[in-house]
Protein backbone atom coordinates (compact mmCIF):
# COMPACT_ATOMS: atom_id res chain seq x y z
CA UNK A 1 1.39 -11.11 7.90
CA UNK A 2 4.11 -10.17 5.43
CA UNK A 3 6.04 -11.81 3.90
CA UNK A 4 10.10 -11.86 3.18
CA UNK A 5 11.31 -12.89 -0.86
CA UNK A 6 14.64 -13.01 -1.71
CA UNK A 7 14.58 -11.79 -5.56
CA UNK A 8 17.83 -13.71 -8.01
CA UNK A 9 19.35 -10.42 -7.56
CA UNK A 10 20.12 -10.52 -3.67
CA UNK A 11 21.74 -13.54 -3.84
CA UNK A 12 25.34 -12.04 -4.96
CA UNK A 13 25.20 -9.19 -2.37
CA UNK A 14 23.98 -12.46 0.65
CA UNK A 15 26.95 -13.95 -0.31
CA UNK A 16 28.99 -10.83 -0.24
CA UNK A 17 28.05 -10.07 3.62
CA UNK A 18 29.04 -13.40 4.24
CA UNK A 19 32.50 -13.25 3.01
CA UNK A 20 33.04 -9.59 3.73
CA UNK A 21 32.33 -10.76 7.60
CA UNK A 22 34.58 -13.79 7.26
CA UNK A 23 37.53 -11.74 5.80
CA UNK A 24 37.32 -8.67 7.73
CA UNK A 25 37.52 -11.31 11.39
CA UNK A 26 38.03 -8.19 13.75
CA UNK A 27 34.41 -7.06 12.69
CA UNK A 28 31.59 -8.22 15.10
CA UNK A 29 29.88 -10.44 12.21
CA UNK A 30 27.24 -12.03 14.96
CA UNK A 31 26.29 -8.50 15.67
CA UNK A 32 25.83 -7.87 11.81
CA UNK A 33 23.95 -10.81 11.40
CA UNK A 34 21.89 -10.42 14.57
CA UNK A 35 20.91 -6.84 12.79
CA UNK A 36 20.23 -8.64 9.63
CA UNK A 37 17.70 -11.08 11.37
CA UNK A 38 16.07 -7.94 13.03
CA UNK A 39 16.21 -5.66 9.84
CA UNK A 40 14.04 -8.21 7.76
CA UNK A 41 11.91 -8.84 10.76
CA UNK A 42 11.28 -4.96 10.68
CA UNK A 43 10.65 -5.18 7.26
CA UNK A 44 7.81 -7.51 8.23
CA UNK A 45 6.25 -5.50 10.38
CA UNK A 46 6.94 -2.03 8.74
CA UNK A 47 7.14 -2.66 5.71
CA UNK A 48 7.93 1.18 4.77
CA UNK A 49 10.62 1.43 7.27
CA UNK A 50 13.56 2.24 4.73
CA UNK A 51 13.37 5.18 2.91
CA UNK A 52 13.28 5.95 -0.93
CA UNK A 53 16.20 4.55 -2.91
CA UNK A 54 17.70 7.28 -5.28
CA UNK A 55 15.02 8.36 -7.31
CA UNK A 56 13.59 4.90 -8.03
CA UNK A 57 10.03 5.42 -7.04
CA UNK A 58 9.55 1.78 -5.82
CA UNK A 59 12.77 1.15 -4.50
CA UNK A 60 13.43 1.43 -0.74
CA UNK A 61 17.03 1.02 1.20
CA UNK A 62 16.74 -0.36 5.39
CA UNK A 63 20.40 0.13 6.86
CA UNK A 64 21.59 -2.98 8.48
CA UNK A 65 22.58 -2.09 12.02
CA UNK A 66 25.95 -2.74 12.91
CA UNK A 67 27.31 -3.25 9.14
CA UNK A 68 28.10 -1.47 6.29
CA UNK A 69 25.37 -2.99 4.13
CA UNK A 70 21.68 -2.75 3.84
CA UNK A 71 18.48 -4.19 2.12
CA UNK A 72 17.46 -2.83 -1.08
CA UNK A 73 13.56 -3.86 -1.51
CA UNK A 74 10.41 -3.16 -3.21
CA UNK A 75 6.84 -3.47 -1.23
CA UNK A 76 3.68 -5.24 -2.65
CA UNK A 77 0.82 -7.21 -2.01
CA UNK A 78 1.81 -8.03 2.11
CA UNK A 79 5.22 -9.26 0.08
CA UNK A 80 8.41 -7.63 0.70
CA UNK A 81 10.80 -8.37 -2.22
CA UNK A 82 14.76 -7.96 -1.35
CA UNK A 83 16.84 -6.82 -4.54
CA UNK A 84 20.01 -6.98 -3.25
CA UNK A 85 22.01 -6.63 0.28
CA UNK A 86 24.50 -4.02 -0.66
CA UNK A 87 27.42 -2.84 0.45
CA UNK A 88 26.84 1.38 0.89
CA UNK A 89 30.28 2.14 -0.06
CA UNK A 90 29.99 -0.18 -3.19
CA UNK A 91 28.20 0.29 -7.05
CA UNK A 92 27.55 -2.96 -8.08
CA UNK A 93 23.48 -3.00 -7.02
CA UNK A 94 23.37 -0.97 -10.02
CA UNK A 95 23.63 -4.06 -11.57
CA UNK A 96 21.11 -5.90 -9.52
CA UNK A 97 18.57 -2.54 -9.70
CA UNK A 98 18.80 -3.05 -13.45
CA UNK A 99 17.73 -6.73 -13.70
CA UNK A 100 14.90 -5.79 -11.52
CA UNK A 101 13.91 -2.62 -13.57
CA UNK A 102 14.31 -4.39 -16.79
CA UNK A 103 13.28 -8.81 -15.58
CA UNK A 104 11.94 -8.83 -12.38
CA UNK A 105 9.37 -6.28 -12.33
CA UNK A 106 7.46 -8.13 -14.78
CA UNK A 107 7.94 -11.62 -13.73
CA UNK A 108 7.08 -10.71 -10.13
CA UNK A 109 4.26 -8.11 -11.27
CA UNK A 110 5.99 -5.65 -9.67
């Protein structure tokens, strides 16, 4: 079965959903979070489900359901590797894209 890794780089954007949803109280955060829980078991099943990211050729994007975020991921080996949760309307998983083009890819053999 595959498998679910949450790279250094998704750990800003996790914490960003979390506090975006705790600011923003009218929102439906146990909806969002109920879609986050199915997303990544999508991911597990289908692990092509999202499509291509930009023009990174190993990059893939899954909308989260109910949110404005989604899951930024590469796919190898029965491993699904999450870059970042990122907010659509936002820029800064450029920064997380370029610690995994530059770090992580190697480290992970990506």
């Amino acid at each position: 079965m595959t498998k679910i890794q949450f790279l250094e780089t998704s750990a800003h954007g996790m914490r960003w959903m979390k506090r975006y949803f705790k600011i923003q109280s009218q929102l439906d955060n146990a909806a969002a979070f109920t879609s986050f829980a199915k997303a990544r078991a999508l991911l597990k099943q289908e692990p092509l489900a999202g499509h291509r990211f930009d023009d990174l050729e190993n990059v893939r994007e899954l909308k989260i359901r109910n949110s404005a975020f989604s899951i930024l991921y590469t796919y190898k080996n029965d491993t699904v590797y999450i870059i970042d949760v990122r907010a659509e309307r936002g820029t800064r998983s450029a920064e997380a894209l370029r610690e995994f083009t530059n770090e992580l890819k190697k480290k992970y053999g990506l």
